[in-house]
C-alpha atoms as a PDB file:
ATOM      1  CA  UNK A   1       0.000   0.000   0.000  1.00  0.00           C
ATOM      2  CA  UNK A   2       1.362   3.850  -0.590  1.00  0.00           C
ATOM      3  CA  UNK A   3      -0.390   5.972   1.754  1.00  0.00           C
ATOM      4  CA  UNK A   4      -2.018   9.213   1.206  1.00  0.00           C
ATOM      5  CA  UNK A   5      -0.784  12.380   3.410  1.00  0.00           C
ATOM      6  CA  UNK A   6      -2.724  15.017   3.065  1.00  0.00           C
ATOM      7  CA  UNK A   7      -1.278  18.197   3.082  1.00  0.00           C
ATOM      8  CA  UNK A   8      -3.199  21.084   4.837  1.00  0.00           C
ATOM      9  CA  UNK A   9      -1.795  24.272   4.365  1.00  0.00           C
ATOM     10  CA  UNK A  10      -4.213  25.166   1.764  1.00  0.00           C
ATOM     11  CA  UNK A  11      -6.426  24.903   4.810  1.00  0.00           C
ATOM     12  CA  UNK A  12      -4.418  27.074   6.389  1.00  0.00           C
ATOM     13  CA  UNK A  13      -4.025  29.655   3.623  1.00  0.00           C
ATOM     14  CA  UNK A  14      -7.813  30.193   3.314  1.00  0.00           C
ATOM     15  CA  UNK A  15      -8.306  30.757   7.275  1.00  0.00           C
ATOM     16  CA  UNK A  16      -5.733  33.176   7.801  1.00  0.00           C
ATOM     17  CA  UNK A  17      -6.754  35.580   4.983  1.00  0.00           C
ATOM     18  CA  UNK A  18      -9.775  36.137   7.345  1.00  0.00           C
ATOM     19  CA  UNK A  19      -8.483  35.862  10.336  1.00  0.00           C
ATOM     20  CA  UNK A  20     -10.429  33.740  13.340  1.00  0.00           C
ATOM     21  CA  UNK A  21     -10.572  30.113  13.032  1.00  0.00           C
ATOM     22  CA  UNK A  22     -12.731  28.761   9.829  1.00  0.00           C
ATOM     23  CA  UNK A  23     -12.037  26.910   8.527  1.00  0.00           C
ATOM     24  CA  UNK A  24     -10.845  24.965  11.227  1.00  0.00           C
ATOM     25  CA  UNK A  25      -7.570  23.001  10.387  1.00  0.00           C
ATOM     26  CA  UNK A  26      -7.911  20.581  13.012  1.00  0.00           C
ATOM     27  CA  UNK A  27     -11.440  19.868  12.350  1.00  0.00           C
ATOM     28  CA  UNK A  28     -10.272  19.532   8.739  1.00  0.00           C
ATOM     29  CA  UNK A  29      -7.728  17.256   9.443  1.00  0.00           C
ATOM     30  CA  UNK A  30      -9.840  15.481  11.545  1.00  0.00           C
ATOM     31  CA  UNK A  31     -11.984  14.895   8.432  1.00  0.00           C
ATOM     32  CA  UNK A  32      -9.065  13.657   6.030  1.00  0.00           C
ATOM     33  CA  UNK A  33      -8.668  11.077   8.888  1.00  0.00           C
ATOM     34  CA  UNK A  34     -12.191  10.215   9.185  1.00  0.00           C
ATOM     35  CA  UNK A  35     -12.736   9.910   5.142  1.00  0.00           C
ATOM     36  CA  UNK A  36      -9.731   7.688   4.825  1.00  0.00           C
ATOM     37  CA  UNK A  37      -6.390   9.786   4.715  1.00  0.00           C
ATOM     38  CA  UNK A  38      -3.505   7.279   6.504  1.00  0.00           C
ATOM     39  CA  UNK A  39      -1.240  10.878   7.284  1.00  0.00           C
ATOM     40  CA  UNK A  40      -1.383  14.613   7.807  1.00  0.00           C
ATOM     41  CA  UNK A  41       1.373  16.632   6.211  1.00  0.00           C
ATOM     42  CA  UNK A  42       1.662  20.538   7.583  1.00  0.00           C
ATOM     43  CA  UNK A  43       4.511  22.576   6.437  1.00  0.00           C
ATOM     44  CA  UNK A  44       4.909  25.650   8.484  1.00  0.00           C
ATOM     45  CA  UNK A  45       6.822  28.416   7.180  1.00  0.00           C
ATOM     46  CA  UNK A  46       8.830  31.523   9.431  1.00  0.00           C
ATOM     47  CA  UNK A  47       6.074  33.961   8.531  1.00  0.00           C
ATOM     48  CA  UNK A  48       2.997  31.274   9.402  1.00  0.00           C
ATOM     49  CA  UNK A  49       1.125  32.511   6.171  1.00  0.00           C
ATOM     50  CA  UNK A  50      -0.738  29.449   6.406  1.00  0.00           C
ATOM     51  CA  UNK A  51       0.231  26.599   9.005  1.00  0.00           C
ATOM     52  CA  UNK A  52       1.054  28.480  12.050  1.00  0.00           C
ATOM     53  CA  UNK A  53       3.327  26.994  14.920  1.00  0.00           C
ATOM     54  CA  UNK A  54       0.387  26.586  17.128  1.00  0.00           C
ATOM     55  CA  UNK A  55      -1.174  24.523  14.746  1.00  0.00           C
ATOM     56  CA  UNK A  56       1.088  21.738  15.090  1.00  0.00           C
ATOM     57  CA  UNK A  57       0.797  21.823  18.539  1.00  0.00           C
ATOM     58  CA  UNK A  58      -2.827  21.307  18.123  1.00  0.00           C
ATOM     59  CA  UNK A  59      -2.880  18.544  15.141  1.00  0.00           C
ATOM     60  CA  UNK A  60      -0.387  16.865  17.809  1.00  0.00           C
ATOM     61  CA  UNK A  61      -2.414  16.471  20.195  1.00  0.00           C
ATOM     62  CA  UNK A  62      -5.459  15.017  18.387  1.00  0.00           C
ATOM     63  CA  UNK A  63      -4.040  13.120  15.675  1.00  0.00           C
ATOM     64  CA  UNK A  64      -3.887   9.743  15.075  1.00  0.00           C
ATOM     65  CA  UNK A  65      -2.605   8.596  12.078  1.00  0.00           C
ATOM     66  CA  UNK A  66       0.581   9.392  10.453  1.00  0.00           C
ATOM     67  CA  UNK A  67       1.674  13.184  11.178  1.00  0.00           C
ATOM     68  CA  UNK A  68       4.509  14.489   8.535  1.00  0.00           C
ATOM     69  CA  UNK A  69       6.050  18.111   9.352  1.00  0.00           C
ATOM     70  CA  UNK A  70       7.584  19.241   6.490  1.00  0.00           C
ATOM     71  CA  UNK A  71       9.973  22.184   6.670  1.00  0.00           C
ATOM     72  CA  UNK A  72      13.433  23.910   6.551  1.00  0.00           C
ATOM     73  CA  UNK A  73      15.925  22.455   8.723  1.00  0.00           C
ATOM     74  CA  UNK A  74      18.450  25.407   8.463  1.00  0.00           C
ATOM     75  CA  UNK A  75      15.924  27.238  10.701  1.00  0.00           C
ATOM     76  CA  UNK A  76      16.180  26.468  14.708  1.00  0.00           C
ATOM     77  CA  UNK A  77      12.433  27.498  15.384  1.00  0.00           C
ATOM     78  CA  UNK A  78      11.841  24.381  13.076  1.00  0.00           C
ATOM     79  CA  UNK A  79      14.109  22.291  14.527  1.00  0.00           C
ATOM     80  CA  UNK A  80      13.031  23.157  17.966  1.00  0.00           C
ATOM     81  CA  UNK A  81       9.170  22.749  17.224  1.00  0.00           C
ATOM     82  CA  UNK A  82       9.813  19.073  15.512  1.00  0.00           C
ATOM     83  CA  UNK A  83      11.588  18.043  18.322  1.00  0.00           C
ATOM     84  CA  UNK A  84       9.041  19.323  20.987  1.00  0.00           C
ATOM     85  CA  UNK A  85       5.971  17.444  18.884  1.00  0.00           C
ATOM     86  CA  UNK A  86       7.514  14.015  18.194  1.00  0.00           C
ATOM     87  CA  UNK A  87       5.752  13.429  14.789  1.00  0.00           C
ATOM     88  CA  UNK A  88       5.858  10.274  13.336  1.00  0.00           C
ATOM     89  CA  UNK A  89       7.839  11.668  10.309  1.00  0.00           C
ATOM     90  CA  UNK A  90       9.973  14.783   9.827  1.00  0.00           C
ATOM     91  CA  UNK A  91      10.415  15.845   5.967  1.00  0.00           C
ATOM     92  CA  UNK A  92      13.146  18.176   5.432  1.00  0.00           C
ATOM     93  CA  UNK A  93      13.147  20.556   2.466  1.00  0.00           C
ATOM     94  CA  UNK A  94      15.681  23.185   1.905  1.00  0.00           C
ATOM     95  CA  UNK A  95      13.075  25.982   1.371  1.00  0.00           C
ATOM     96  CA  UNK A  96      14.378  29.606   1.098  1.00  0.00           C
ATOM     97  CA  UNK A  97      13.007  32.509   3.014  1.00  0.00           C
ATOM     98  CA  UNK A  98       9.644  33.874   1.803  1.00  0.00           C
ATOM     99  CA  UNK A  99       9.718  31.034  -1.176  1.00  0.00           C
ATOM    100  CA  UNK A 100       6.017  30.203  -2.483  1.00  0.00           C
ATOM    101  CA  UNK A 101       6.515  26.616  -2.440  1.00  0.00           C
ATOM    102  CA  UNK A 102       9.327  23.866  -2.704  1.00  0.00           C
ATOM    103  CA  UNK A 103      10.790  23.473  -6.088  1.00  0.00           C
ATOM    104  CA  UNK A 104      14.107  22.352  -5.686  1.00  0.00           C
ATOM    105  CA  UNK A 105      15.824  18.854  -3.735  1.00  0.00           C
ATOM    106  CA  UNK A 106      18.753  18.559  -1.205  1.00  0.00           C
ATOM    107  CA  UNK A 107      21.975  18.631  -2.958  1.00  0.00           C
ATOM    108  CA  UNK A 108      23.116  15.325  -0.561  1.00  0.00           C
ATOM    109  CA  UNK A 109      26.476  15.600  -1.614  1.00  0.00           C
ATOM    110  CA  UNK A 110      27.279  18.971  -0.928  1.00  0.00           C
ATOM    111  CA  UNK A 111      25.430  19.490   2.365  1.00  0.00           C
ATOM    112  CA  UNK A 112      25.828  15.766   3.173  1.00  0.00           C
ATOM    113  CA  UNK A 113      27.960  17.093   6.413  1.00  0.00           C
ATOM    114  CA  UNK A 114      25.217  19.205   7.574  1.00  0.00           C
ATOM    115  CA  UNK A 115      22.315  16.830   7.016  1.00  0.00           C
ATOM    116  CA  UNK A 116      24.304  14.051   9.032  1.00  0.00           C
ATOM    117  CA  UNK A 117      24.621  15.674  11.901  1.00  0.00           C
ATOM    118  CA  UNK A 118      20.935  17.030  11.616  1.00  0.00           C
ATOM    119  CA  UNK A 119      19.493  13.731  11.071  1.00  0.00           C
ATOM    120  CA  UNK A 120      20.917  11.994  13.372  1.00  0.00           C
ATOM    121  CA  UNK A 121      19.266  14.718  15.634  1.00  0.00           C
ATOM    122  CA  UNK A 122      15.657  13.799  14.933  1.00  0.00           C
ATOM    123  CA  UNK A 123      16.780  10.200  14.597  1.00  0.00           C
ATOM    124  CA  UNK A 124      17.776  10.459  18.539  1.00  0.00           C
ATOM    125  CA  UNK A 125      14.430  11.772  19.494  1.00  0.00           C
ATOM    126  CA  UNK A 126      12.903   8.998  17.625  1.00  0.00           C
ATOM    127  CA  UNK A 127      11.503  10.680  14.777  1.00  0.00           C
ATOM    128  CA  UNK A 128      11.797   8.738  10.966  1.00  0.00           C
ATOM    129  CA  UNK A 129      13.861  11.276   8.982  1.00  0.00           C
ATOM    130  CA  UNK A 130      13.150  12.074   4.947  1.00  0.00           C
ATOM    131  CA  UNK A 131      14.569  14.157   2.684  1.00  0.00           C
ATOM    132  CA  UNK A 132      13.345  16.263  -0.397  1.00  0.00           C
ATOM    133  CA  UNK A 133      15.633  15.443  -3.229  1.00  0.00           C
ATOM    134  CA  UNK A 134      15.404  15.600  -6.814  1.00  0.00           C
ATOM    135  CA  UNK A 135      15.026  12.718  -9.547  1.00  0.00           C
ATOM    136  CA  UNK A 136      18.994  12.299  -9.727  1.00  0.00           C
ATOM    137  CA  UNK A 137      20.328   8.803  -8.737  1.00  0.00           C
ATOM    138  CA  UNK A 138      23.375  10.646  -7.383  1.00  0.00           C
ATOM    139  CA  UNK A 139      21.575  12.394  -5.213  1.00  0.00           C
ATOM    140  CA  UNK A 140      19.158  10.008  -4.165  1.00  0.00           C
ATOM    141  CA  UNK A 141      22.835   7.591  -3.443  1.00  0.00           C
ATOM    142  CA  UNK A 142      24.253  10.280  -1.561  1.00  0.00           C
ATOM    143  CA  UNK A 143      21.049  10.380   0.543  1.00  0.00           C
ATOM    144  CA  UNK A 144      21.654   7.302   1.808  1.00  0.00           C
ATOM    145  CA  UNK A 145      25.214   8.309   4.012  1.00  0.00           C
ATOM    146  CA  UNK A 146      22.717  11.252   5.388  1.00  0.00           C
ATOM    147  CA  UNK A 147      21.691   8.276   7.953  1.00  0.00           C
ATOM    148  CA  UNK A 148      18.067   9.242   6.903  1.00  0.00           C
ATOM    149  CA  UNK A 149      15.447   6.635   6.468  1.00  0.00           C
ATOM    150  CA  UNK A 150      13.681   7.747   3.442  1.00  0.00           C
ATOM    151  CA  UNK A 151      14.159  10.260   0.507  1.00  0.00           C
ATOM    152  CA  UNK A 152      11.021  12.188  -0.913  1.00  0.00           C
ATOM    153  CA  UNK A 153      11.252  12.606  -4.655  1.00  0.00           C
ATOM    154  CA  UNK A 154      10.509  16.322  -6.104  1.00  0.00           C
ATOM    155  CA  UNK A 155       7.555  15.201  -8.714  1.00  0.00           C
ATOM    156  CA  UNK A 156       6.746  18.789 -10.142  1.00  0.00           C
ATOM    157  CA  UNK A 157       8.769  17.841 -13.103  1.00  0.00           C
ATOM    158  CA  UNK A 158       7.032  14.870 -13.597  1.00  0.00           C
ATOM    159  CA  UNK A 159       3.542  16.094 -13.054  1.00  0.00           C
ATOM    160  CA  UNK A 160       4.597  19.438 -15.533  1.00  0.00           C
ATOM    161  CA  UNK A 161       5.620  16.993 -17.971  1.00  0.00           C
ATOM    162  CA  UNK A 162       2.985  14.294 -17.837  1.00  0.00           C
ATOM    163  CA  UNK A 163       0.575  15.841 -20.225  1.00  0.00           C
ATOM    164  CA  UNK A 164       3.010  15.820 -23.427  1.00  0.00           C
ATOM    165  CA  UNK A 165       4.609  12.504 -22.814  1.00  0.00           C
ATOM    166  CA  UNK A 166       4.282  10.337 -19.838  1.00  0.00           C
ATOM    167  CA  UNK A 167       6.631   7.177 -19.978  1.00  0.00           C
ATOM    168  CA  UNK A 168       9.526  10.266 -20.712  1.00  0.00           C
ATOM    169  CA  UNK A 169       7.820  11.820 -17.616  1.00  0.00           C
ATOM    170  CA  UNK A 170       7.868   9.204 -15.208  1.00  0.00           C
ATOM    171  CA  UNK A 171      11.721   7.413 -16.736  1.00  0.00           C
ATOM    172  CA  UNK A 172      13.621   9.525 -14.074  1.00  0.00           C
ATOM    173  CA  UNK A 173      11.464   8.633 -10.925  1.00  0.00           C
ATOM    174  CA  UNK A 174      12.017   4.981 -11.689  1.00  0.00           C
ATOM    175  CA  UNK A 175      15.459   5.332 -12.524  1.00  0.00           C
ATOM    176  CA  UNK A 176      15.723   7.527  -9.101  1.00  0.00           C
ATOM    177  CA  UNK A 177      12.935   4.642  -7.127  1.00  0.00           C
ATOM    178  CA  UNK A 178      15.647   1.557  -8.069  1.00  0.00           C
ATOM    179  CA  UNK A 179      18.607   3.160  -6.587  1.00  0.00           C
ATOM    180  CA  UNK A 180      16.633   4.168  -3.688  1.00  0.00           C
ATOM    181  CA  UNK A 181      15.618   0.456  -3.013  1.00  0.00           C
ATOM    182  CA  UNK A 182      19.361  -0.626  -3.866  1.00  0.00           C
ATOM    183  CA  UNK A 183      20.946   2.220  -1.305  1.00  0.00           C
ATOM    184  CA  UNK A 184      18.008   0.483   1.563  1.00  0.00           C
ATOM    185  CA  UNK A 185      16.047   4.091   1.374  1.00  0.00           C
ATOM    186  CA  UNK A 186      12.353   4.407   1.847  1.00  0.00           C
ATOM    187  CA  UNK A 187      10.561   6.395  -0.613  1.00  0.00           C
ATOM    188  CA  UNK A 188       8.074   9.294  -0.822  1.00  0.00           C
ATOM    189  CA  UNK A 189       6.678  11.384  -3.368  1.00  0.00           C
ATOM    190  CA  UNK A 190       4.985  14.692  -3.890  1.00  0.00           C
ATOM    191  CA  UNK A 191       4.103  17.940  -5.483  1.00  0.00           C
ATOM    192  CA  UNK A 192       1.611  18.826  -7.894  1.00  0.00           C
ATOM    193  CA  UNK A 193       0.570  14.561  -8.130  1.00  0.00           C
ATOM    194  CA  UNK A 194      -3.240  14.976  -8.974  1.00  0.00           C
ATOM    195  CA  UNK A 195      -6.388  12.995 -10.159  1.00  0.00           C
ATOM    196  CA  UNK A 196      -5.006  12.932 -13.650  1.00  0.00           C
ATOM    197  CA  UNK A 197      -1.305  11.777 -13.478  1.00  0.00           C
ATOM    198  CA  UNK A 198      -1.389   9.709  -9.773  1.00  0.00           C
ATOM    199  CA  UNK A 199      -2.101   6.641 -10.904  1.00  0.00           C
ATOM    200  CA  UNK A 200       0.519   6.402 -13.362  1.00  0.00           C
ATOM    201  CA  UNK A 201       3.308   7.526 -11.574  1.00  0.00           C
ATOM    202  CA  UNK A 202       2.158   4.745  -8.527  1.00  0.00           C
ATOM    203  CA  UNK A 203       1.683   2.007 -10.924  1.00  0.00           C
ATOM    204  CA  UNK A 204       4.963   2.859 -12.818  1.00  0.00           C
ATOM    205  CA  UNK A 205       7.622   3.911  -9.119  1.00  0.00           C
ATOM    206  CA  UNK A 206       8.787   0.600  -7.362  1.00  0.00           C
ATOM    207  CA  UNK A 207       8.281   0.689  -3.844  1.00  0.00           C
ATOM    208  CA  UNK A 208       6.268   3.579  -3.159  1.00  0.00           C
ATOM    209  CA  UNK A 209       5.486   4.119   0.335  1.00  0.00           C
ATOM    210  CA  UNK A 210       3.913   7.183   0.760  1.00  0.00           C
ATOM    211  CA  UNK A 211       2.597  10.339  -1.282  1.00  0.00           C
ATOM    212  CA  UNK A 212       1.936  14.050   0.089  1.00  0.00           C
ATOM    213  CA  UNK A 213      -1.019  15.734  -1.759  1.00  0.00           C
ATOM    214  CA  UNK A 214      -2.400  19.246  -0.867  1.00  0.00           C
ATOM    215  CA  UNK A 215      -2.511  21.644  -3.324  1.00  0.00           C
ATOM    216  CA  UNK A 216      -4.297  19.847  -5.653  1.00  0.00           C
ATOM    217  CA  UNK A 217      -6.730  17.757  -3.422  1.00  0.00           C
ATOM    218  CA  UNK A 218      -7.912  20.642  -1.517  1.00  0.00           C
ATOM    219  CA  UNK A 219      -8.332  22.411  -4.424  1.00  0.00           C
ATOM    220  CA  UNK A 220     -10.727  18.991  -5.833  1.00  0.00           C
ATOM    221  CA  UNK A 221     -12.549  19.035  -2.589  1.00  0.00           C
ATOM    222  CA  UNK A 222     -13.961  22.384  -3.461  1.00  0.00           C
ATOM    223  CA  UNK A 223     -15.703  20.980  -6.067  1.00  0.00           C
ATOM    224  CA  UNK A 224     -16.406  17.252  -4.964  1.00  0.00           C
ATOM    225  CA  UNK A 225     -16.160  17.694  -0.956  1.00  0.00           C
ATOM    226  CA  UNK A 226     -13.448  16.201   0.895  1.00  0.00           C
ATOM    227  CA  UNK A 227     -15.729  12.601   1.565  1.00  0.00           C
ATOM    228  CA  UNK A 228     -15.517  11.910  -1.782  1.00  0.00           C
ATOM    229  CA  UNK A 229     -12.440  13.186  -2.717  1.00  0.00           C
ATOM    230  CA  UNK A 230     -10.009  11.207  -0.931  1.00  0.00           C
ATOM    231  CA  UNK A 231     -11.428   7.762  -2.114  1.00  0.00           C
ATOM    232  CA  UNK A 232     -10.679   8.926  -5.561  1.00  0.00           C
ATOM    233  CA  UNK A 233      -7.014   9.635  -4.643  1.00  0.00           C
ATOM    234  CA  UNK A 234      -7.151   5.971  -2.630  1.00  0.00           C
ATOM    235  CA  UNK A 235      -8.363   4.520  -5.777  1.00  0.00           C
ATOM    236  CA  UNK A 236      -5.586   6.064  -8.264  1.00  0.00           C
ATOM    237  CA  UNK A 237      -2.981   5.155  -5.514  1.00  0.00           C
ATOM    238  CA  UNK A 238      -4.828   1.375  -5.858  1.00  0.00           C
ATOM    239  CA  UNK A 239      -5.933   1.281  -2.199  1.00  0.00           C
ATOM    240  CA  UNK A 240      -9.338   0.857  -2.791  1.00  0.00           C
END
C-alpha cells in the first residue's frame, strides 16, 4: 500500500486571509482522517502565512494517524518545534526565506555534512527522517550516508511533464525509485501529483510508500467535498 498524506496548508491559507478560526484546520484534518487519509502533512513556514506553529501543537495532540512536518531544517524554530511534537515523520526541504513553495531537492552531496549531523538529531528523538531530493540517482545515493530513512522525490517535473509525454515523464522517478531500493532508502513522493497523473506515476515507481497531496486535493474538494475526494485519490494510488 502507498499511503495518502494530506497536506493542509491550503487549509491554512484560506483561514488566515480572514483571520479567526474557519475553517478549522484541526477539524479539517480530523476529516481527512475520518474519510480515509492514513497521514497529515503541515509545512509551516517563518512567517505562518498558512500553518502556524500553534497549529502543530494542536494537530499533535489530536491526531492519530501518520503526522509528517515538512519544513526547513536550516531554521532552529523548526528544529526546535519538531523536536518538541515528536511526529511520526519529519520531511526536510531546503526551502528559502519567503519562497512560495518547494521546487528544488537537497543537494546530498554537498550538504551531506550538515544533514548528518541534523538527522541523526531527529533520529535520537525517535523521529523517521526524509529528505526532499530531486530525480537524480546521485543524489538520491548520496542520501543514503545522510543516515536518513527515506528520501522524498521532487515530482513537479514529472507532473509538468505528464501531459506531453508520460513514460519520458515518469523514466527519471524509476530510474531515481531503483537506486533508492538498492541504497536500503524508503521512498516518498509529492508535489503537484493529482487525479489525472497519480495513478501512473504509482503504478509505474517501485516501492512507493507514501505520497503528500495538498494543493491539488484541496483544491478537488472544493468541487467534490473532501468525503468523496479522498477515495478517488485511494483509488488512483490502488488502495481501494
Amino acid at each position: 500500500m502507498t499511503k495518502l498524506s494530506v497536506n493542509i496548508n491550503k487549509i491554512a491559507t484560506l483561514r488566515n486571509s480572514r483571520g479567526g478560526n474557519n475553517p478549522d484546520v484541526v477539524k479539517a484534518a480530523l476529516a481527512c482522517e475520518r474519510f480515509g487519509a492514513q497521514g497529515i502533512t503541515v509545512h509551516p513556514r517563518p512567517d505562518e502565512r498558512h500553518i502556524r506553529y500553534q497549529d502543530v501543537y494542536d494537530l499533535k495532540a489530536v491526531l492519530t494517524t501518520e503526522f509528517n512536518i515538512e519544513g526547513n531544517c536550516q531554521e532552529q524554530k523548526f528544529v526546535s518545534l519538531v523536536l518538541a511534537n515528536k511526529p511520526t515523520q519529519v520531511t526536510l526541504v531546503p526551502d528559502a526565506l519567503n519562497q512560495i513553495t518547494s521546487n528544488h531537492g537537497w543537494d546530498t552531496i554537498t550538504h551531506q555534512d550538515y544533514l548528518k549531523d541534523t538527522i541523526a538529531q531527529f533520529k535520537e528523538a525517535g523521529i523517521r527522517v526524509s529528505i526532499f531530493v530531486d530525480p537524480d540517482p546521485k543524489m538520491v545515493e548520496a542520501a543514503a550516508a545522510t543516515g536518513t530513512d527515506r528520501v522524498e522525490l521532487y515530482t513537479e517535473a514529472y507532473a509538468h511533464n505528464y501531459p506531453a509525454n508520460k513514460e519520458q515523464a515518469v523514466a527519471p522517478y524509476i530510474e531515481a525509485a531503483k537506486v533508492a531500493q538498492q541504497v536500503g532508502l524508503g521512498l516518498n513522493a509529492g508535489h503537484d501529483l493529482d487525479l489525472h497523473n497519480l495513478k501512473y506515476f504509482a503504478v509505474n515507481i517501485p516501492g512507493l510508500l507514501e505520497v503528500s497531496i495538498g494543493h491539488a486535493l484541496v483544491s478537488d474538494a472544493l468541487y467534490l467535498g473532501l468525503e468523496n475526494v479522498i477515495p478517488m485519490y485511494q483509488r488512483r494510488l490502488g488502495n481501494l
